[in-house]
PDB file of N, CA and C in Angstrom:
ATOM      1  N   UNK A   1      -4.974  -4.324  16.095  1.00  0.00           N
ATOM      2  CA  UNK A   1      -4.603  -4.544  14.711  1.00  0.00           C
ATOM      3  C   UNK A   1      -3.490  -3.576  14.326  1.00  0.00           C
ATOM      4  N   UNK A   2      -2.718  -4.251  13.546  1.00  0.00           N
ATOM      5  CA  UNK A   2      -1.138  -3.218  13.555  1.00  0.00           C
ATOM      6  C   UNK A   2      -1.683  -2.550  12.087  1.00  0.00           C
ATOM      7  N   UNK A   3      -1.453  -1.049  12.360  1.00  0.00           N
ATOM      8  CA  UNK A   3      -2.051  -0.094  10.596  1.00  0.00           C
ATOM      9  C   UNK A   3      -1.471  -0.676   9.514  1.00  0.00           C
ATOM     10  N   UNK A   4      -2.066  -0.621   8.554  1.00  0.00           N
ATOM     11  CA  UNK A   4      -1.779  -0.942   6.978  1.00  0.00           C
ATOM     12  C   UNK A   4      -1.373   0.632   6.357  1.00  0.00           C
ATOM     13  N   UNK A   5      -0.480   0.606   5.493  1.00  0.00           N
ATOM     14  CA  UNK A   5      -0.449   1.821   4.713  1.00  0.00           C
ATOM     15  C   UNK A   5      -0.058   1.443   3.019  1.00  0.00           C
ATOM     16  N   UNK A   6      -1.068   2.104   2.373  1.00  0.00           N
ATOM     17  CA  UNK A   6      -0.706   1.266   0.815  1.00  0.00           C
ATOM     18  C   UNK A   6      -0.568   2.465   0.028  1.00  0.00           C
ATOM     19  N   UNK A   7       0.673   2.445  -0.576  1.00  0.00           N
ATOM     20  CA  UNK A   7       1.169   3.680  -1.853  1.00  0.00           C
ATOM     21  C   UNK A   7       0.188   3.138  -2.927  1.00  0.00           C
ATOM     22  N   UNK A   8      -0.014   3.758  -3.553  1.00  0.00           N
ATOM     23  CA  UNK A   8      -0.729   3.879  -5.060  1.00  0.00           C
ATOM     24  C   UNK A   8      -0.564   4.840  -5.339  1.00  0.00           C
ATOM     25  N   UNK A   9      -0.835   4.651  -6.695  1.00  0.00           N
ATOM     26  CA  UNK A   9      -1.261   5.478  -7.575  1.00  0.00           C
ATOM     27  C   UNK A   9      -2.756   5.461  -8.506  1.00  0.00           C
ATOM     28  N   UNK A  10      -3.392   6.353  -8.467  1.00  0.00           N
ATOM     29  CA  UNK A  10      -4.955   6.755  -8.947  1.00  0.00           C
ATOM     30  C   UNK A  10      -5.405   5.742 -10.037  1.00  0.00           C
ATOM     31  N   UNK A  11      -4.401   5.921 -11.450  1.00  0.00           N
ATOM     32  CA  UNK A  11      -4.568   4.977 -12.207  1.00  0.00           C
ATOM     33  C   UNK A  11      -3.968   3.770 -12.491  1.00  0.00           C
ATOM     34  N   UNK A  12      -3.527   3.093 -11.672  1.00  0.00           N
ATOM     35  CA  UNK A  12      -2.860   2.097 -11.372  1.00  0.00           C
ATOM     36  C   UNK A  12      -3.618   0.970 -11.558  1.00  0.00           C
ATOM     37  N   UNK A  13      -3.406  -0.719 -12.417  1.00  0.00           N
ATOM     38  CA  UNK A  13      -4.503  -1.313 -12.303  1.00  0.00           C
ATOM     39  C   UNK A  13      -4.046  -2.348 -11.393  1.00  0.00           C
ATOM     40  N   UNK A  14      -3.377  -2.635 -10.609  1.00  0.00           N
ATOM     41  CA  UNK A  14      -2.645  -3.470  -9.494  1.00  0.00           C
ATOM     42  C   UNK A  14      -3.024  -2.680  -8.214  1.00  0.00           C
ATOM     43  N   UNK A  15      -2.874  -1.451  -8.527  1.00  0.00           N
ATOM     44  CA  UNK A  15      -3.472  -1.031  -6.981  1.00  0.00           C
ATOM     45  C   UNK A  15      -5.225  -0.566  -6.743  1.00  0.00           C
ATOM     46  N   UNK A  16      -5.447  -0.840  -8.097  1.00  0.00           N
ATOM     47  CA  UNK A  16      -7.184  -0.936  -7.802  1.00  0.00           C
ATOM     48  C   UNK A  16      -7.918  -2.633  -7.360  1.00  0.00           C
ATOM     49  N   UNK A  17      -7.348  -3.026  -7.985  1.00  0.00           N
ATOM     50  CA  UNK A  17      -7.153  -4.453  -7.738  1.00  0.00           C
ATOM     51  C   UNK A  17      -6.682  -4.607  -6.013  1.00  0.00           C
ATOM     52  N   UNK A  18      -5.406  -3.834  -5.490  1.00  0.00           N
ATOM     53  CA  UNK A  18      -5.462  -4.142  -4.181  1.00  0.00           C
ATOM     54  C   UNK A  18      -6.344  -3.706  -3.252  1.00  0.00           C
ATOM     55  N   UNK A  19      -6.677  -2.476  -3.692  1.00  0.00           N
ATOM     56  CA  UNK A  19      -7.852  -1.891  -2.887  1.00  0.00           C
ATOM     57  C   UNK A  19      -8.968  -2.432  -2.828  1.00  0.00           C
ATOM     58  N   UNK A  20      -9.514  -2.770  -4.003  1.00  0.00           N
ATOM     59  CA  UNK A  20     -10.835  -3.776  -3.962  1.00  0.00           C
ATOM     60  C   UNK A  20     -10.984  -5.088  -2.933  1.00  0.00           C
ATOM     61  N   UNK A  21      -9.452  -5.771  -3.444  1.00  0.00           N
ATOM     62  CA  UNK A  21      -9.223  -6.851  -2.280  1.00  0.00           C
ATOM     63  C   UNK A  21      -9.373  -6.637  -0.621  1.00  0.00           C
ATOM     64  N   UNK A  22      -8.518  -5.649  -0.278  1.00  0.00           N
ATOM     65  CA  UNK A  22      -8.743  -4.883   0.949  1.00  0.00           C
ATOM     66  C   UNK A  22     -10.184  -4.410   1.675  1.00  0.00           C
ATOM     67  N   UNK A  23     -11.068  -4.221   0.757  1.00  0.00           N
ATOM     68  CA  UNK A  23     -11.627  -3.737   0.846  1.00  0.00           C
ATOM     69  C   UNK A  23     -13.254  -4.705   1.275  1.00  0.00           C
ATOM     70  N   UNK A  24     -12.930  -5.531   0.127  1.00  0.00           N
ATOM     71  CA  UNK A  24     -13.605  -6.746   0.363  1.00  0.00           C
ATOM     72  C   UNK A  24     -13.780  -7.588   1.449  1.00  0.00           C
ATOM     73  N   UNK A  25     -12.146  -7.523   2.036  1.00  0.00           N
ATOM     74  CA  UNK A  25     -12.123  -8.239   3.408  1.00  0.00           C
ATOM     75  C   UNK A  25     -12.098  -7.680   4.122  1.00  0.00           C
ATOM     76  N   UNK A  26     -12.818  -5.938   3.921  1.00  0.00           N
ATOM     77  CA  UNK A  26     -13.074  -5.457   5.430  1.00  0.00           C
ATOM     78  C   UNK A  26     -12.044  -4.502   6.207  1.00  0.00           C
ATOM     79  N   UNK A  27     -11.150  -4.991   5.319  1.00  0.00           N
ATOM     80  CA  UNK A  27      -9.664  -4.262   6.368  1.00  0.00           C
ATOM     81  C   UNK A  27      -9.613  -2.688   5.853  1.00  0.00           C
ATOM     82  N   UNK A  28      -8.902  -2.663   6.999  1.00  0.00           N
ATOM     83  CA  UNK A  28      -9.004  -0.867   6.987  1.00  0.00           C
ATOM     84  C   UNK A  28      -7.236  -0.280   6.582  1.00  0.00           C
ATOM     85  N   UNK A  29      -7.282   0.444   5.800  1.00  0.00           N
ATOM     86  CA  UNK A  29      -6.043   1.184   5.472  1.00  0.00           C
ATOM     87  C   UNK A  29      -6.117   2.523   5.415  1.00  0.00           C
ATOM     88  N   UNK A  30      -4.840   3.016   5.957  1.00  0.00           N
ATOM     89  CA  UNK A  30      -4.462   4.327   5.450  1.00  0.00           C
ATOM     90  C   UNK A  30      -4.053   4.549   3.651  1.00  0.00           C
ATOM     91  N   UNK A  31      -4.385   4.982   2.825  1.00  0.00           N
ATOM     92  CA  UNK A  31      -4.323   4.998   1.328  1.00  0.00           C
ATOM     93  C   UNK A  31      -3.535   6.429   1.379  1.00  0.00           C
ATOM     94  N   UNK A  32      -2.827   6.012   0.351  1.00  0.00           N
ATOM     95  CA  UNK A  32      -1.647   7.323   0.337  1.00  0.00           C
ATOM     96  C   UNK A  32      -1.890   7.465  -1.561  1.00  0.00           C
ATOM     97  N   UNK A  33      -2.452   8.045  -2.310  1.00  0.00           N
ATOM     98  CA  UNK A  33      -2.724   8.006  -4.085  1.00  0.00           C
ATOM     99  C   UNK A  33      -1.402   9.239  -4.137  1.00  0.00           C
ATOM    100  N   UNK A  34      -0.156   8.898  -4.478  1.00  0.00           N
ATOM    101  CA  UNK A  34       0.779   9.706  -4.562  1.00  0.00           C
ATOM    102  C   UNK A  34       0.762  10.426  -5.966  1.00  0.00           C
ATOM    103  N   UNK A  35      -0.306  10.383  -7.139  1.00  0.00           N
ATOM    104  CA  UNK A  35      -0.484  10.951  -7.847  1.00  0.00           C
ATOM    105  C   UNK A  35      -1.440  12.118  -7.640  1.00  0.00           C
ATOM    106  N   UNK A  36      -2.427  12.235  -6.604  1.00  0.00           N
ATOM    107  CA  UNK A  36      -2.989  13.068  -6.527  1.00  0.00           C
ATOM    108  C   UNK A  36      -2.035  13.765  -5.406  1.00  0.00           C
ATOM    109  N   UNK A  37      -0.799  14.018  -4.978  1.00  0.00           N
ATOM    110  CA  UNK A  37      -0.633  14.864  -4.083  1.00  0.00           C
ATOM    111  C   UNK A  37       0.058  16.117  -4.631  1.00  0.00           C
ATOM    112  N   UNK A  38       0.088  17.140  -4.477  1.00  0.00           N
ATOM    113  CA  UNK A  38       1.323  18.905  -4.670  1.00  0.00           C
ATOM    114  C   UNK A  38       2.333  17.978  -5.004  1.00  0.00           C
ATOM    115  N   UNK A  39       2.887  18.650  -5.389  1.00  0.00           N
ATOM    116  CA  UNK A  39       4.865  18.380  -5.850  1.00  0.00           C
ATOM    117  C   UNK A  39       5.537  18.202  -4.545  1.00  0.00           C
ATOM    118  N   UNK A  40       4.962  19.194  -3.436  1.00  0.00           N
ATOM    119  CA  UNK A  40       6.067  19.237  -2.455  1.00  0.00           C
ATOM    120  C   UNK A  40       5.627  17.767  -1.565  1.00  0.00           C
ATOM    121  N   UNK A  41       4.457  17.483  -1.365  1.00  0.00           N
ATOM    122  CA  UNK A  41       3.781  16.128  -0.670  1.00  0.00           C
ATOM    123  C   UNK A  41       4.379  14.879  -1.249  1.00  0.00           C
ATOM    124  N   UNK A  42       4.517  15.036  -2.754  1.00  0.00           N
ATOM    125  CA  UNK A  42       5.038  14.014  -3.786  1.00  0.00           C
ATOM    126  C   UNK A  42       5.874  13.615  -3.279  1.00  0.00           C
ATOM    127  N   UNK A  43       7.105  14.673  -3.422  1.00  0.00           N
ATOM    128  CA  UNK A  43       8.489  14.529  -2.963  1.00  0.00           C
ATOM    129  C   UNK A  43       8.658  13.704  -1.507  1.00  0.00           C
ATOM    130  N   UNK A  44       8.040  14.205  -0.441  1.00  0.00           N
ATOM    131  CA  UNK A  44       8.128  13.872   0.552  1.00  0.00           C
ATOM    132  C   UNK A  44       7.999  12.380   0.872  1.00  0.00           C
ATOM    133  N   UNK A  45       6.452  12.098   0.093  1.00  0.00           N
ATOM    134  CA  UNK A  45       5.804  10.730   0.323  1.00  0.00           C
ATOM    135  C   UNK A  45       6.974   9.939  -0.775  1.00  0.00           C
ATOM    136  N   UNK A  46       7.436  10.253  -1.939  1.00  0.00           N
ATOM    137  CA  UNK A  46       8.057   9.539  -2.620  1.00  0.00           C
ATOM    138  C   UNK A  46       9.552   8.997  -1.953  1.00  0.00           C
ATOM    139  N   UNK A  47      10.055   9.687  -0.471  1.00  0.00           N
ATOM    140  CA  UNK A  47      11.092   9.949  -0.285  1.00  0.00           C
ATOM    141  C   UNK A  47      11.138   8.962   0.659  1.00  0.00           C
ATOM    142  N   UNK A  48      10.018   8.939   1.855  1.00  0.00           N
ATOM    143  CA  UNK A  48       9.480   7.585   2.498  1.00  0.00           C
ATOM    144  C   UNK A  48       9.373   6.634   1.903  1.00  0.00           C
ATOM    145  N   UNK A  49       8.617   6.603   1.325  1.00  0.00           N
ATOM    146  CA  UNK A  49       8.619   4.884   0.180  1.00  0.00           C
ATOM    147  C   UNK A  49       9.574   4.495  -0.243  1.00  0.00           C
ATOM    148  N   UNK A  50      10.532   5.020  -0.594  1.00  0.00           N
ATOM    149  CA  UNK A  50      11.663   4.907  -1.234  1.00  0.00           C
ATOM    150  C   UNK A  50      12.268   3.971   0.280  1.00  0.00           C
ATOM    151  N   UNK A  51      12.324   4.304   1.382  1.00  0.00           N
ATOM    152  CA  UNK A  51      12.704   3.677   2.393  1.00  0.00           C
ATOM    153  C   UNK A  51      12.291   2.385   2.161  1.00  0.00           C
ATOM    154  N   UNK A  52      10.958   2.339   2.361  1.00  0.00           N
ATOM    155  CA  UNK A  52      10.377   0.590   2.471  1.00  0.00           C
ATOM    156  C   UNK A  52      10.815   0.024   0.669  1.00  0.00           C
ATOM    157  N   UNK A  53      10.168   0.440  -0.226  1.00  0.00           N
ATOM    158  CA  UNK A  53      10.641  -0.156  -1.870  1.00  0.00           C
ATOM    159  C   UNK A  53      11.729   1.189  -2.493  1.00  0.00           C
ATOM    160  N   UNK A  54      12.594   0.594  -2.628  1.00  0.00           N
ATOM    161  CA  UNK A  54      13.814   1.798  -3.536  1.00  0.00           C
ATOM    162  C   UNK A  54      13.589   1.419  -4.955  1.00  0.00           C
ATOM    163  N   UNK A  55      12.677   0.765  -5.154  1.00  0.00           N
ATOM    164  CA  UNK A  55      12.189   0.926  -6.477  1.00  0.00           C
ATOM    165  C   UNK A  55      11.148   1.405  -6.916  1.00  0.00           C
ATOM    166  N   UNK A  56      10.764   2.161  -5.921  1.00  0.00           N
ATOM    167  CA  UNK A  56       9.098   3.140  -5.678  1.00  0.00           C
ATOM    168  C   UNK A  56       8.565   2.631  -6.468  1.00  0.00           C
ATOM    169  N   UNK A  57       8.487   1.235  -7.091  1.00  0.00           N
ATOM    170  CA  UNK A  57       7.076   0.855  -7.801  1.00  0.00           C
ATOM    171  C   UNK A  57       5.320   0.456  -6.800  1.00  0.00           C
ATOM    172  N   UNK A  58       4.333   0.569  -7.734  1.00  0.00           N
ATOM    173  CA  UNK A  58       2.883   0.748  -7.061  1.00  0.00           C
ATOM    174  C   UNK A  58       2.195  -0.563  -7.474  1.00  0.00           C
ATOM    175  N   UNK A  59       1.405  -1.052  -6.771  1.00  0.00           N
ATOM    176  CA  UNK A  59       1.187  -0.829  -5.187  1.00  0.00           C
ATOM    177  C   UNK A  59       2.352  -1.261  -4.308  1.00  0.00           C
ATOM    178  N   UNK A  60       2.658  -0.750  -2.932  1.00  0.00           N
ATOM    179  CA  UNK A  60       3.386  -0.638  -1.806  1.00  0.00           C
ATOM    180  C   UNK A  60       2.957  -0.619  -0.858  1.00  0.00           C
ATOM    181  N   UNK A  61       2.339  -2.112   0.107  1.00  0.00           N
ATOM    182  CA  UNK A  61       1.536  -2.272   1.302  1.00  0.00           C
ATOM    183  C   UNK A  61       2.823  -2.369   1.874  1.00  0.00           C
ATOM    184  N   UNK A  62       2.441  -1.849   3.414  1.00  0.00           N
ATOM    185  CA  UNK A  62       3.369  -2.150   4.408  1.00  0.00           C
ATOM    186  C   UNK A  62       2.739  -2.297   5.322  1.00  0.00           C
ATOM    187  N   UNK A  63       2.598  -3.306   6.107  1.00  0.00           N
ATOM    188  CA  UNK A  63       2.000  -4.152   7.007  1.00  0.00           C
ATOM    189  C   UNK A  63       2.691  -4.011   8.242  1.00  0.00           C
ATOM    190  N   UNK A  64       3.397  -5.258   8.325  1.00  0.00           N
ATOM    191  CA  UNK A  64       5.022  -5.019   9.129  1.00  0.00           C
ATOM    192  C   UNK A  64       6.068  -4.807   8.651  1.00  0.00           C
ATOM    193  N   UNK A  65       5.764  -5.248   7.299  1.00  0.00           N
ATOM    194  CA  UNK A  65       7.148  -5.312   6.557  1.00  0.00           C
ATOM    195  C   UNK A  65       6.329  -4.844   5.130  1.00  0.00           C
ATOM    196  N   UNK A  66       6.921  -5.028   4.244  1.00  0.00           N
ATOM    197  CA  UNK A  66       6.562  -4.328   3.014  1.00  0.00           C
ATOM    198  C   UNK A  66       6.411  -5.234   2.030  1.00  0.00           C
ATOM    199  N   UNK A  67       4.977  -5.367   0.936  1.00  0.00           N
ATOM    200  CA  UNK A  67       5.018  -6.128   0.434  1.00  0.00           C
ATOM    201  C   UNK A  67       4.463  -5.667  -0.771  1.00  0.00           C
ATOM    202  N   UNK A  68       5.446  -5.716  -2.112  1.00  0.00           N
ATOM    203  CA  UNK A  68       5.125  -5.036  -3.324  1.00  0.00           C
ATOM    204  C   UNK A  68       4.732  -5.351  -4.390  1.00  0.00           C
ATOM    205  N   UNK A  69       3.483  -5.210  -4.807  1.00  0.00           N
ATOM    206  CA  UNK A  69       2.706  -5.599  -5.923  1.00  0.00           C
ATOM    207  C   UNK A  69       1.524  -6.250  -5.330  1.00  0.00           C
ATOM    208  N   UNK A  70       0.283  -6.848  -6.162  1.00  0.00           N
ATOM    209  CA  UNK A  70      -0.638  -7.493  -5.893  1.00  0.00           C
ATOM    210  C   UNK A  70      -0.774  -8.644  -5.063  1.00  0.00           C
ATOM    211  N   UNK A  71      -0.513  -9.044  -4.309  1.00  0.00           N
ATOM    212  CA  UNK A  71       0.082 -10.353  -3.651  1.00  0.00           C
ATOM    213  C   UNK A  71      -1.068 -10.798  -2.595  1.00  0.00           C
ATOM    214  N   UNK A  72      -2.237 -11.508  -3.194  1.00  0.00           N
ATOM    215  CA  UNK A  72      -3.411 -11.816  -2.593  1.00  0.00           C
ATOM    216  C   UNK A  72      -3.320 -12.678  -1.422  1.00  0.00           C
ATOM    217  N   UNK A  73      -2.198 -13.624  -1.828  1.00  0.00           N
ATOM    218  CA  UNK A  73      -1.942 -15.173  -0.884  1.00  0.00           C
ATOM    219  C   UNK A  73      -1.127 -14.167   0.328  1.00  0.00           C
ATOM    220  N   UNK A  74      -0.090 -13.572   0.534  1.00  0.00           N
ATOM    221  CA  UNK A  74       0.720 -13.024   1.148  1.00  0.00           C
ATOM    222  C   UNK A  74      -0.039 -12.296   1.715  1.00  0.00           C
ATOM    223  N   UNK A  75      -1.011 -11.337   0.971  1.00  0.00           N
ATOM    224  CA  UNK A  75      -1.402  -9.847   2.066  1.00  0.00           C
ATOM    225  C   UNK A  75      -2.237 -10.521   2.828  1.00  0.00           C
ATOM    226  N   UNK A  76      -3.219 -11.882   2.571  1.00  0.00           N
ATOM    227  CA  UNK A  76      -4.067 -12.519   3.452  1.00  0.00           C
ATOM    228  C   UNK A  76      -3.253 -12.983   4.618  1.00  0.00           C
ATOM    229  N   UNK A  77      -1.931 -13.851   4.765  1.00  0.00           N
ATOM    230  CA  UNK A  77      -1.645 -14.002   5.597  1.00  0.00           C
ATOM    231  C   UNK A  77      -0.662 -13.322   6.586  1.00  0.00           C
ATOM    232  N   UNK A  78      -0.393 -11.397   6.085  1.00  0.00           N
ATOM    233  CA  UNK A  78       0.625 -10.674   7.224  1.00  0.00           C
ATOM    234  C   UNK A  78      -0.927 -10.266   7.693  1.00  0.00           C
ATOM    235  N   UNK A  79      -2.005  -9.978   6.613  1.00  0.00           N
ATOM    236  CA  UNK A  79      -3.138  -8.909   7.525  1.00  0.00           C
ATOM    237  C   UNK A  79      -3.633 -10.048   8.377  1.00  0.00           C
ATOM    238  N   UNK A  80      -3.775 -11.203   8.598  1.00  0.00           N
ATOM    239  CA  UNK A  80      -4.502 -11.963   9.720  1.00  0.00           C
ATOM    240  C   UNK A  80      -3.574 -12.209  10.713  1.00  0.00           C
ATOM    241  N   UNK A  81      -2.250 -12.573  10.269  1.00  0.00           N
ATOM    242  CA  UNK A  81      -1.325 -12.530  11.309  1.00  0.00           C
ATOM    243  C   UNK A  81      -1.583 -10.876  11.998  1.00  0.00           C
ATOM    244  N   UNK A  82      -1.551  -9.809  11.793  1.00  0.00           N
ATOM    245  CA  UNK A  82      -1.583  -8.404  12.217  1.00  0.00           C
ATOM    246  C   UNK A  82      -2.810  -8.612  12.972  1.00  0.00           C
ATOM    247  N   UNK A  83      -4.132  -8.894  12.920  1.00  0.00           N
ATOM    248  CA  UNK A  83      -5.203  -8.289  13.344  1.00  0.00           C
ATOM    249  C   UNK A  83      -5.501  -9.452  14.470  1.00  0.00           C
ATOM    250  N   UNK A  84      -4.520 -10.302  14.978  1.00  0.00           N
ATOM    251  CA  UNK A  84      -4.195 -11.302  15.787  1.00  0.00           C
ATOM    252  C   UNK A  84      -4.074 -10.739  16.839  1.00  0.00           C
TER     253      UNK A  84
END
């Protein structure tokens, strides 16, 4: 299965919503809550993301490719394609 990594943020209601989804179906992610990190972690993680979305908006799954916002129909079919 190819890793999942999903930006959020803590109070976010799109990325509680993705997590729940995720979560529901079992799949496993690395969770990155870029609100709970130091300033200097912030920076860093904000600086990566910025790579995959340059519009650092939350949530930010990256699968194989990057897919931003709540996107139930989509994340079902890169995570089954992935765990293929």
């Amino acid at each position: 299965m190819k890793k999942i990594t999903v930006y959020s943020l803590s109070t976010c209601p799109a990325c509680k919503k993705l997590k729940a989804f995720l979560d529901e179906k079992g799949i496993s992610y690395s969770l990155i809550e870029v609100d709970t990190l130091d300033s200097g972690e912030q920076w860093a993680v904000t600086k990566e993301l910025s790579r995959h979305n340059p519009g650092k908006t939350f949530p930010t799954t990256v699968v194989e490719e990057v897919i931003i916002g709540f996107r139930p129909e989509e994340l079902t079919v890169k995570i089954m394609a992935a765990s293929e």
